[in-house]
N, C-alpha and C. Protein backbone atom coordinates (compact mmCIF):
# COMPACT_ATOMS: atom_id res chain seq x y z
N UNK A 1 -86.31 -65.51 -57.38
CA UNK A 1 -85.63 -64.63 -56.46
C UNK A 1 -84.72 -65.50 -55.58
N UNK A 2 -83.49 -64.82 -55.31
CA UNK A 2 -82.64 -65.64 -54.40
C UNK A 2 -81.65 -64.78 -53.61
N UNK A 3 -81.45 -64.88 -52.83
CA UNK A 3 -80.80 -64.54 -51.49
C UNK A 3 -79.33 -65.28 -51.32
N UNK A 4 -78.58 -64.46 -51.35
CA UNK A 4 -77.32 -65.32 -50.67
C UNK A 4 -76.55 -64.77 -49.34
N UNK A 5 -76.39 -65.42 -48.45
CA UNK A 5 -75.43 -64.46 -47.89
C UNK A 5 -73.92 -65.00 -47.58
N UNK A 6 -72.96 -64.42 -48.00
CA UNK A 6 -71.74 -64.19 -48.12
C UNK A 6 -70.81 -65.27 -46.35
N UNK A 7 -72.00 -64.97 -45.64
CA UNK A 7 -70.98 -65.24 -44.33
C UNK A 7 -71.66 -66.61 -43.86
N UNK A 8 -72.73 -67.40 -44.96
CA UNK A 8 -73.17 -68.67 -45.13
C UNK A 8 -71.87 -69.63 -45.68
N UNK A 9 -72.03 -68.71 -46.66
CA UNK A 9 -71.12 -69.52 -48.09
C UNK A 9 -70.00 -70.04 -47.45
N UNK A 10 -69.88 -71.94 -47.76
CA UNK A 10 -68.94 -72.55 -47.58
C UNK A 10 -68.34 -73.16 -48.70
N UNK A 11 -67.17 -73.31 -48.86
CA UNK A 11 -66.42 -73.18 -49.71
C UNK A 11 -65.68 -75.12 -48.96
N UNK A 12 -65.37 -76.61 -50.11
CA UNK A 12 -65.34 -77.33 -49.59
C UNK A 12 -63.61 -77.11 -49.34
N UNK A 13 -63.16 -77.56 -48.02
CA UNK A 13 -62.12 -77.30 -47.51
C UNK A 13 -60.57 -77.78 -48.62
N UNK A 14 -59.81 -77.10 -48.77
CA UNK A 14 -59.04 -77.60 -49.89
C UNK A 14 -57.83 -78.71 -48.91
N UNK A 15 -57.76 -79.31 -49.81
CA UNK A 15 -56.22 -80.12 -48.88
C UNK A 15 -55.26 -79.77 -48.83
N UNK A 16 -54.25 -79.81 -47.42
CA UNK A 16 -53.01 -79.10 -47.70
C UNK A 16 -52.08 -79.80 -48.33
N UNK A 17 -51.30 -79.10 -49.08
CA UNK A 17 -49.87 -79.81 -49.72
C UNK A 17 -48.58 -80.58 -49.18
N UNK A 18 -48.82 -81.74 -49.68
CA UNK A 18 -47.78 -82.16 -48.56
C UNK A 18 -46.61 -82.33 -49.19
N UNK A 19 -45.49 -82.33 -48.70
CA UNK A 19 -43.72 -81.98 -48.80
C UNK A 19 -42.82 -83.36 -48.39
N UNK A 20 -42.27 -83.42 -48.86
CA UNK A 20 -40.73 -84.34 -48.14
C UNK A 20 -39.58 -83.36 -48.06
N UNK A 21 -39.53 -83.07 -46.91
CA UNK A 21 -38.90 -82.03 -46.45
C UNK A 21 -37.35 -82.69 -46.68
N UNK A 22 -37.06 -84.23 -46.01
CA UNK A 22 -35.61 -84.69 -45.86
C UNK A 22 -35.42 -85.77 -46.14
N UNK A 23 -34.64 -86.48 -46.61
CA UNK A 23 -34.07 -87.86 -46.29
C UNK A 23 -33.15 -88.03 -45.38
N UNK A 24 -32.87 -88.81 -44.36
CA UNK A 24 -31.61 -89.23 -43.68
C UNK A 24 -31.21 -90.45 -43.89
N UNK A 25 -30.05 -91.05 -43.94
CA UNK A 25 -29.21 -91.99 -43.87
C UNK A 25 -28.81 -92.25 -42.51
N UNK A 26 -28.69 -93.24 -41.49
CA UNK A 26 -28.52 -93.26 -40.35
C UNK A 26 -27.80 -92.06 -39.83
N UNK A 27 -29.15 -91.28 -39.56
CA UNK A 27 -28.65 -89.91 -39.15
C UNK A 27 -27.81 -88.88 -40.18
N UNK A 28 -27.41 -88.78 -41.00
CA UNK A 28 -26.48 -88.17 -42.21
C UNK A 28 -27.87 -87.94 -42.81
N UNK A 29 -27.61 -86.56 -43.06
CA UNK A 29 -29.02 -86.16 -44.67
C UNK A 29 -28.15 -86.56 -45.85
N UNK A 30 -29.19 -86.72 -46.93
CA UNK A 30 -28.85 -87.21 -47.92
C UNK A 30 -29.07 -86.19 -49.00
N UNK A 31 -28.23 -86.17 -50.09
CA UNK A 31 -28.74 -85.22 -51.22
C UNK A 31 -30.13 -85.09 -51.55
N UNK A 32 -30.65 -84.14 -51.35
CA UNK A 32 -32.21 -84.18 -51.83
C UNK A 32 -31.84 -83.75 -53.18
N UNK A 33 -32.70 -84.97 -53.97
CA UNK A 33 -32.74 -84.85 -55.59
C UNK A 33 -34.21 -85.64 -55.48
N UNK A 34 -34.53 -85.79 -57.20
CA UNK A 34 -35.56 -86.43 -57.35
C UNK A 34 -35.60 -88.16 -56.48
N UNK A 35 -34.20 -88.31 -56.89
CA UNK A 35 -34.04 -90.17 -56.92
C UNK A 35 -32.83 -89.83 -55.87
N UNK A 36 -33.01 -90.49 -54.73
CA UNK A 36 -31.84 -90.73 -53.65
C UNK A 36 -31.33 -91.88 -53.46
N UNK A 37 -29.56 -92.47 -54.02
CA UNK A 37 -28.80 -93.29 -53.73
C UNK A 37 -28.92 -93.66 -52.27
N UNK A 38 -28.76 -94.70 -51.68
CA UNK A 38 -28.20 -95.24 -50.40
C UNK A 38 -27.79 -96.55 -50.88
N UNK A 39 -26.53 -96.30 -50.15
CA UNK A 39 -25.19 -97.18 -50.32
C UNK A 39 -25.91 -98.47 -49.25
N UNK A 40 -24.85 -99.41 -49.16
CA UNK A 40 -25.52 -100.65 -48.33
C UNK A 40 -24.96 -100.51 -47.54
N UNK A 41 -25.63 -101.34 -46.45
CA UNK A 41 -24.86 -101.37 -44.95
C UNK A 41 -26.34 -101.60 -43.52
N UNK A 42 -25.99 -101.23 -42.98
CA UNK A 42 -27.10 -100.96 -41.57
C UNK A 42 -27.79 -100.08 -42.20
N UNK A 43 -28.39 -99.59 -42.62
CA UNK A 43 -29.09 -98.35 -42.91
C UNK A 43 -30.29 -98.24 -42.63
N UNK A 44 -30.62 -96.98 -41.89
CA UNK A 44 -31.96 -96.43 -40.84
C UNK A 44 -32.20 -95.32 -41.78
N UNK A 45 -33.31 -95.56 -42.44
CA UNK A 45 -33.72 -94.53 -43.40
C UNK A 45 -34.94 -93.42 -42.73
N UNK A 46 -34.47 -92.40 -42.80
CA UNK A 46 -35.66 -91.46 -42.36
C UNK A 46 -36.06 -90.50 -42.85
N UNK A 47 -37.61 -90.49 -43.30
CA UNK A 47 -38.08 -89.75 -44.72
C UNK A 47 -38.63 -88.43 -43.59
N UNK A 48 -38.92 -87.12 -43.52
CA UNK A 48 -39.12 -86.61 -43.16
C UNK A 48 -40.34 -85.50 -43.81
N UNK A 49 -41.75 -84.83 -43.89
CA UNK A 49 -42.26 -85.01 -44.57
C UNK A 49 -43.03 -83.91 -43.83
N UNK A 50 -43.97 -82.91 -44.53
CA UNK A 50 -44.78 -81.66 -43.80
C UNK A 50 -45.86 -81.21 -44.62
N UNK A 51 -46.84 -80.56 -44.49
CA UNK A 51 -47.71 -80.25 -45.11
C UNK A 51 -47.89 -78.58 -45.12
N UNK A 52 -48.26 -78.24 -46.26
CA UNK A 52 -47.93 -76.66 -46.13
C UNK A 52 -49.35 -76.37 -46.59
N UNK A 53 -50.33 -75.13 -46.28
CA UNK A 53 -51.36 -74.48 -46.06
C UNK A 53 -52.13 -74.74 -45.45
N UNK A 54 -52.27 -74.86 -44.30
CA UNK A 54 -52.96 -75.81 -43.21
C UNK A 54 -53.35 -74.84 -42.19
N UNK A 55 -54.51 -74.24 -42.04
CA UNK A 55 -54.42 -73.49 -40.97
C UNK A 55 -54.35 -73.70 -39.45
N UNK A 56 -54.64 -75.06 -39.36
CA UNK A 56 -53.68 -75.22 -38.27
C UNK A 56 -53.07 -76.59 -38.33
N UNK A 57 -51.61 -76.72 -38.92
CA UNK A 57 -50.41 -77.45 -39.52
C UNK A 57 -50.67 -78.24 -38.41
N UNK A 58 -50.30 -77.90 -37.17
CA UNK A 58 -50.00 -79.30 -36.09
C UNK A 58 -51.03 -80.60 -36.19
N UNK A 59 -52.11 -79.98 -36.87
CA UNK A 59 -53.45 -81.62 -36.61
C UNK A 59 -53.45 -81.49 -38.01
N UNK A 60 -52.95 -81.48 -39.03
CA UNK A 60 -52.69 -81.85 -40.57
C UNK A 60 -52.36 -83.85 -40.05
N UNK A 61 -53.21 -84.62 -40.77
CA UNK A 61 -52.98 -85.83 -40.87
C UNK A 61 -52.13 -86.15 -41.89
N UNK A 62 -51.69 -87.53 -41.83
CA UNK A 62 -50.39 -88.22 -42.62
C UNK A 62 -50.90 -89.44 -43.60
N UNK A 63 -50.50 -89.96 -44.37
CA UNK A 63 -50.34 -91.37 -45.06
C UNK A 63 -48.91 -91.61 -45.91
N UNK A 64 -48.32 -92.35 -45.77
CA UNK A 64 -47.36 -92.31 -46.31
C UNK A 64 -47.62 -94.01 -47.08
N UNK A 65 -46.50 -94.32 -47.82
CA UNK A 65 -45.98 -95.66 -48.60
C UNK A 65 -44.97 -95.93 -49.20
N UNK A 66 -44.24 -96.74 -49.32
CA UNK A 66 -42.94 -96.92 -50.03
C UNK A 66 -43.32 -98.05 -51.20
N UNK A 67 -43.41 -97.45 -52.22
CA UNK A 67 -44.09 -98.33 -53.40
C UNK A 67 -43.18 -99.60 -53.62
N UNK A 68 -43.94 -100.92 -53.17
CA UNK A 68 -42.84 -102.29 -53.77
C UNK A 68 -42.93 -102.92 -52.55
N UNK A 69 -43.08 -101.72 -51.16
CA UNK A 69 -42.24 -102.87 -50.04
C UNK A 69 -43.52 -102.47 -49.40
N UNK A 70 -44.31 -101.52 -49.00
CA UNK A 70 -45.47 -101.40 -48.42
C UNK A 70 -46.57 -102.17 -49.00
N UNK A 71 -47.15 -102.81 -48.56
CA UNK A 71 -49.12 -103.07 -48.75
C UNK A 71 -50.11 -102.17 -49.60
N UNK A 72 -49.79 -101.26 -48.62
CA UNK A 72 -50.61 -99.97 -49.21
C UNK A 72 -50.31 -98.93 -47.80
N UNK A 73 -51.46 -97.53 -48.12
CA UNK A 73 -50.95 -96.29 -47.20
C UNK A 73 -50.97 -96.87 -45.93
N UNK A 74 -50.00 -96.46 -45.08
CA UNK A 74 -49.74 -96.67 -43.95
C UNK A 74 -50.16 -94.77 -43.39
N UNK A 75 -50.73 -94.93 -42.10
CA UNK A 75 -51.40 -94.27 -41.43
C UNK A 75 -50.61 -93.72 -40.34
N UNK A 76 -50.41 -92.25 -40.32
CA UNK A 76 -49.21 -91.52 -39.81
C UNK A 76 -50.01 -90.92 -39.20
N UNK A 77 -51.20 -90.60 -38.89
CA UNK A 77 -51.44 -89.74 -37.82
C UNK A 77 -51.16 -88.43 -38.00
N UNK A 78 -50.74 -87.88 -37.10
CA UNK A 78 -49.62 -86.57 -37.30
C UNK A 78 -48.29 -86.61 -37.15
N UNK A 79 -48.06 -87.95 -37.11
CA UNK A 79 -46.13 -87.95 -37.17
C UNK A 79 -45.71 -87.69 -38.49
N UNK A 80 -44.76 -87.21 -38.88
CA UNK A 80 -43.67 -86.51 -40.05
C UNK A 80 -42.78 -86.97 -40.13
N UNK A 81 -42.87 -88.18 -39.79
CA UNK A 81 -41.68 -89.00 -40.21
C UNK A 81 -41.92 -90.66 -40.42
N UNK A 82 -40.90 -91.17 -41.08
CA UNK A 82 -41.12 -92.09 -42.01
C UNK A 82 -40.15 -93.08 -41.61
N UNK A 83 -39.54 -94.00 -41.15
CA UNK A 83 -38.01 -94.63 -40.71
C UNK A 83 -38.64 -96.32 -41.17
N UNK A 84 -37.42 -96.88 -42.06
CA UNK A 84 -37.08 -97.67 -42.91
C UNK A 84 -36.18 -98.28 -43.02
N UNK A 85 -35.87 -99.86 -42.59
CA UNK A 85 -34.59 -100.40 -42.44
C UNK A 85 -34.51 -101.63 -42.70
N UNK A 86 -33.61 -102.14 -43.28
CA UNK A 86 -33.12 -103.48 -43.39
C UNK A 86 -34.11 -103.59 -45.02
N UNK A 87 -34.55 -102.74 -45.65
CA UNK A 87 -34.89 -102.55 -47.31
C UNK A 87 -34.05 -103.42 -48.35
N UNK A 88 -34.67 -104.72 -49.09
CA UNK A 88 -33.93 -105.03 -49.65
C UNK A 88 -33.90 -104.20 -50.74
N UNK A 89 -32.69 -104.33 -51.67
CA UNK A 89 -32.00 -103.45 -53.01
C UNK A 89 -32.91 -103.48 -53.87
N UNK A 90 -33.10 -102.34 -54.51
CA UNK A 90 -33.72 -102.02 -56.20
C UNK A 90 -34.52 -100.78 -55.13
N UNK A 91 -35.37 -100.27 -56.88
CA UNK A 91 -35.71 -98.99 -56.88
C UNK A 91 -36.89 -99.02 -56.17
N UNK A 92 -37.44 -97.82 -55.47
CA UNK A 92 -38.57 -97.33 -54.89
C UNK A 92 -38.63 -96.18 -55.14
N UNK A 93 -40.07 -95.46 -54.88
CA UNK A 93 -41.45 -94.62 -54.82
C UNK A 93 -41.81 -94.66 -53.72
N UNK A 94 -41.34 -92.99 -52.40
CA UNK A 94 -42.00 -93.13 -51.47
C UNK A 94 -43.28 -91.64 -51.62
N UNK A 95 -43.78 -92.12 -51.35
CA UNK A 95 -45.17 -91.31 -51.16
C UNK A 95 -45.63 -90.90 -50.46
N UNK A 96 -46.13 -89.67 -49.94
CA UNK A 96 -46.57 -88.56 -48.95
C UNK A 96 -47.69 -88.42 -49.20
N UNK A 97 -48.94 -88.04 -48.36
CA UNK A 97 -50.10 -87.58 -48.40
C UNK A 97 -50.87 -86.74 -47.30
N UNK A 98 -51.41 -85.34 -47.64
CA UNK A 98 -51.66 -85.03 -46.12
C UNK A 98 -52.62 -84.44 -46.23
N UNK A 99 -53.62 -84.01 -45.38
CA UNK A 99 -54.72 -83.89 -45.03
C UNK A 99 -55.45 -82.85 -43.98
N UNK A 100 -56.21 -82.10 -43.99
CA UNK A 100 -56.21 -81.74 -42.71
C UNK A 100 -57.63 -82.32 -42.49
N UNK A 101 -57.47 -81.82 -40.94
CA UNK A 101 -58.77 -82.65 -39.96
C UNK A 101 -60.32 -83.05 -40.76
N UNK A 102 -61.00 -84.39 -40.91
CA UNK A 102 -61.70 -84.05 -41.84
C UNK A 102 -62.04 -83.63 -43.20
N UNK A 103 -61.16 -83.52 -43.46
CA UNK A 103 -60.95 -82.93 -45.20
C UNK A 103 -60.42 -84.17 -46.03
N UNK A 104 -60.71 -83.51 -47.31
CA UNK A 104 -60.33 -84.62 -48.59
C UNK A 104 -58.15 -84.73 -48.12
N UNK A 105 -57.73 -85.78 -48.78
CA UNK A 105 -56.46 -85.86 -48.96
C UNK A 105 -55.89 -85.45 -50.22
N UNK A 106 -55.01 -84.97 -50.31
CA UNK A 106 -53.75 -84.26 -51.22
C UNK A 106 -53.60 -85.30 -52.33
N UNK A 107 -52.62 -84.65 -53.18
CA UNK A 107 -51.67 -84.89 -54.13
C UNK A 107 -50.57 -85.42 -53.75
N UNK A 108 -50.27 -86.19 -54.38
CA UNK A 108 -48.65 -87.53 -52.63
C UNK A 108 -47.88 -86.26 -53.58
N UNK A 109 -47.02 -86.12 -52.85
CA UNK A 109 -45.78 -85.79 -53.11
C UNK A 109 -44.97 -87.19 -53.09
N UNK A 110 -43.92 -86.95 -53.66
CA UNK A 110 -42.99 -88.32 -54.44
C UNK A 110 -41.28 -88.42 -54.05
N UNK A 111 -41.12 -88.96 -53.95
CA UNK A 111 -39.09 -89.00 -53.99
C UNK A 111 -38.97 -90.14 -54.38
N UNK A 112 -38.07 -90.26 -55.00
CA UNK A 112 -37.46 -92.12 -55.72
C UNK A 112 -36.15 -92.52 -54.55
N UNK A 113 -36.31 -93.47 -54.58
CA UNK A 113 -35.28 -94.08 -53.42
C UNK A 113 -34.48 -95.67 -54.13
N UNK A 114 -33.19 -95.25 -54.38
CA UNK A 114 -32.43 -96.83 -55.07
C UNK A 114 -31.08 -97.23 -54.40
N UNK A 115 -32.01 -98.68 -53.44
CA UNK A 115 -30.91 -99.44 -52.36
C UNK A 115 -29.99 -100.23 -53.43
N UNK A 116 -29.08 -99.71 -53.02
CA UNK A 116 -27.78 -100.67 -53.69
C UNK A 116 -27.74 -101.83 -53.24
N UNK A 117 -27.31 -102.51 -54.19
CA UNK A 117 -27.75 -104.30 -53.43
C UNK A 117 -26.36 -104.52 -52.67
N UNK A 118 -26.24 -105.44 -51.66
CA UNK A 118 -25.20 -106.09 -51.40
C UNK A 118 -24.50 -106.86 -51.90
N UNK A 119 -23.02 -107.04 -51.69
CA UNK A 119 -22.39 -108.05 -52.15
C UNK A 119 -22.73 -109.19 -52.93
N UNK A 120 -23.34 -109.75 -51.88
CA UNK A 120 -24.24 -111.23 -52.35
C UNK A 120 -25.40 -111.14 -53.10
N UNK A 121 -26.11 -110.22 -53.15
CA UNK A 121 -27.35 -109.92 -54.22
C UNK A 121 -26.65 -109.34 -55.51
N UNK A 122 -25.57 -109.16 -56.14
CA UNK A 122 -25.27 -108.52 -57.16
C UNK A 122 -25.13 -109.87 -58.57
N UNK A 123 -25.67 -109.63 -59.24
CA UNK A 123 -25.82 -110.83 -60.33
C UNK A 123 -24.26 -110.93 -60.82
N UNK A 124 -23.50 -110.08 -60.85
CA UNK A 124 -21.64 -110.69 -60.79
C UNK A 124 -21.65 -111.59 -60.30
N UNK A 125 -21.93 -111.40 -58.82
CA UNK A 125 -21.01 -111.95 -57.91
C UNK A 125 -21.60 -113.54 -57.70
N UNK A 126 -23.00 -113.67 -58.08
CA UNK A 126 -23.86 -114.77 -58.09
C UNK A 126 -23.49 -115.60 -59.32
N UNK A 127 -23.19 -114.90 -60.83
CA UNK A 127 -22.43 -115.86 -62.05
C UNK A 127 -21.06 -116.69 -61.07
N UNK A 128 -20.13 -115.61 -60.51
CA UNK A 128 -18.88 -116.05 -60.50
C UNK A 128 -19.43 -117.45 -59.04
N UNK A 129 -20.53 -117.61 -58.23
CA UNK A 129 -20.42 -118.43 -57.13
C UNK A 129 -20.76 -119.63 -57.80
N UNK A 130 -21.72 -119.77 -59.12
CA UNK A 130 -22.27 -120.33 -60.08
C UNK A 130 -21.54 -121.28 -60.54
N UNK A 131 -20.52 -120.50 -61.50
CA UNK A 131 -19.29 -121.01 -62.37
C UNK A 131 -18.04 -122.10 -61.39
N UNK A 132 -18.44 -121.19 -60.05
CA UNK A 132 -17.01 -122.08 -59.71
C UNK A 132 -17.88 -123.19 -58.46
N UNK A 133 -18.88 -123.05 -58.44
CA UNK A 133 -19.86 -124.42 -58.14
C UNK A 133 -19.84 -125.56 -59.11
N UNK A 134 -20.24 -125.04 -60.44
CA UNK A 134 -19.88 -125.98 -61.46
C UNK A 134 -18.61 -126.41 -62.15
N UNK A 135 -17.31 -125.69 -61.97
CA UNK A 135 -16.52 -125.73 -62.46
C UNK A 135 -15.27 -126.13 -61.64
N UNK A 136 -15.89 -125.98 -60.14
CA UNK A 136 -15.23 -126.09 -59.19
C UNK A 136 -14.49 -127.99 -58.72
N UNK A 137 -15.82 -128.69 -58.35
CA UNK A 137 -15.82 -129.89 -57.79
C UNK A 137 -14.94 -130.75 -59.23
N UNK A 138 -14.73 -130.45 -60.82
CA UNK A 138 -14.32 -131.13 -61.40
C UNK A 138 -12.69 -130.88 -61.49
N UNK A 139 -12.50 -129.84 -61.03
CA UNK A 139 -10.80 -129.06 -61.08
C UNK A 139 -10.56 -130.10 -59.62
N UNK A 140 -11.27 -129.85 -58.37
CA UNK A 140 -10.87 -130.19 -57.32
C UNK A 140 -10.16 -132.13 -57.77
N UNK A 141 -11.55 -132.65 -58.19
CA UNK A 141 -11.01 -133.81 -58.81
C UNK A 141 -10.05 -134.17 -59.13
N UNK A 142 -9.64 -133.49 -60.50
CA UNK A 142 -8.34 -133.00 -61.38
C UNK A 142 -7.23 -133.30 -60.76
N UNK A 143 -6.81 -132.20 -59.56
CA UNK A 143 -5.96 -131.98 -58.98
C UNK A 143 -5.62 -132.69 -58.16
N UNK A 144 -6.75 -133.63 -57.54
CA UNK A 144 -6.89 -134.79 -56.61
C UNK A 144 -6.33 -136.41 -57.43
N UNK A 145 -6.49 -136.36 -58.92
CA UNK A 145 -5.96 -137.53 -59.18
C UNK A 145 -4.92 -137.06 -59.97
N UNK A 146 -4.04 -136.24 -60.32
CA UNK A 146 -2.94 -135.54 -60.88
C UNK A 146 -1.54 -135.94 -59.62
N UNK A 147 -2.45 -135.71 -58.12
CA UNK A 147 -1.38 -135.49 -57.24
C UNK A 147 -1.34 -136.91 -56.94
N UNK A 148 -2.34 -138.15 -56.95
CA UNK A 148 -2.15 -139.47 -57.04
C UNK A 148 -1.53 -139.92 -57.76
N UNK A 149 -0.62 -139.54 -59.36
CA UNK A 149 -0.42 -140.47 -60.36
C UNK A 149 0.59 -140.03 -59.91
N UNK A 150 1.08 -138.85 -59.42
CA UNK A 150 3.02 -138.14 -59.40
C UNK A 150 3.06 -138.78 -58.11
N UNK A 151 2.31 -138.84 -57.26
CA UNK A 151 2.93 -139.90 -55.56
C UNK A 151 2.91 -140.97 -55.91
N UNK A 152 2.42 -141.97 -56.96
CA UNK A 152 2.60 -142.92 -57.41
C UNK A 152 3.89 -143.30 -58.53
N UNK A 153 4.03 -142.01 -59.30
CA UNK A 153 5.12 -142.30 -60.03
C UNK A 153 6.18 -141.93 -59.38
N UNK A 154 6.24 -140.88 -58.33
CA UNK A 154 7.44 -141.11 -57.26
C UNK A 154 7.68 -142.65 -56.91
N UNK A 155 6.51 -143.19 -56.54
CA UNK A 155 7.27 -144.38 -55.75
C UNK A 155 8.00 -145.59 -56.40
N UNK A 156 7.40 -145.33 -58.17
CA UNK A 156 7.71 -146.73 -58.80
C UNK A 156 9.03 -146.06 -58.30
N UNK A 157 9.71 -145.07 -59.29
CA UNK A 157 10.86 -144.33 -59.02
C UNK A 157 11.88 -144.36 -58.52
N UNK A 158 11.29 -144.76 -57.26
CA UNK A 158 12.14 -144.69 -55.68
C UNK A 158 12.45 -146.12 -55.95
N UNK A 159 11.20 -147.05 -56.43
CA UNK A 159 11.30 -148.93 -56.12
C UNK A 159 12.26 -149.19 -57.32
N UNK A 160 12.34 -148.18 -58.31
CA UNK A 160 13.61 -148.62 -59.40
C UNK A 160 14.67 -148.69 -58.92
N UNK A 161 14.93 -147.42 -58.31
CA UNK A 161 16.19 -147.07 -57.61
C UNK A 161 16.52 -148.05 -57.10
């Protein structure tokens, strides 16, 4: 024999879903797609991020990570936002996770993020500093005893005269 009653029954709390609501670019939103370009420069990245079924959203907890450049989850509390700067170039995986009070944590939600390298990090631009490192000091030479033999053959020149 067994007894249940209905207004016992607990049910284990589900986690709420968490979102990346935005990207910004120093202040400028960015195309929300799967994978978000940012160009180089100063750039103040700000991931913006929410959790949806939460019955009460405001104390929904955070973890976030940026796969490559983070450790591991970084601990958001209840802030919804994410800000990121001075990122060196190549691809990332930022990751969302949310929670409410006490309860298990979510499913990350995901966005891909790919910093364009700078000038000086671009493997072009590093062959061409390469080539004319090595190719450089023997031309300089060159030109250095080319302009000695013609100031010298000026002068026999002049002493013929």
């Amino acid at each position: 024999l067994a007894v249940v009653d209905p207004a016992r029954v607990s049910q284990p709390p589900r986690p709420p879903r968490a979102l990346v609501e935005s990207v910004t670019i120093d202040g400028r939103p960015a195309a929300q797609n799967d994978v978000v370009a940012i160009p180089r420069g100063p750039n103040r990245i700000a991931i913006a991020f929410t959790a949806l079924g939460v019955r009460h959203a405001r104390h929904a907890r955070f973890q976030f990570r940026l796969d490559g450049f983070d450790p591991g989850w970084v601990d958001a509390g209840e802030a919804r936002t994410a800000v990121y700067s001075n990122t060196p170039a190549g691809r990332y995986r930022f990751s969302v996770r949310a929670a409410a009070p006490e309860g298990p944590w979510s499913e990350s939600a995901t966005v891909g993020l790919v910093f364009a390298p700078r000038l000086h990090e671009r493997w072009s631009v590093r062959v061409l500093v390469a080539l004319a490192l090595l190719v450089g000091p023997p031309l300089v030479t060159l030109a250095v005893r080319s302009r000695g033999q013609r100031v010298r053959a000026a002068a026999r020149r002049a002493e013929r005269e």
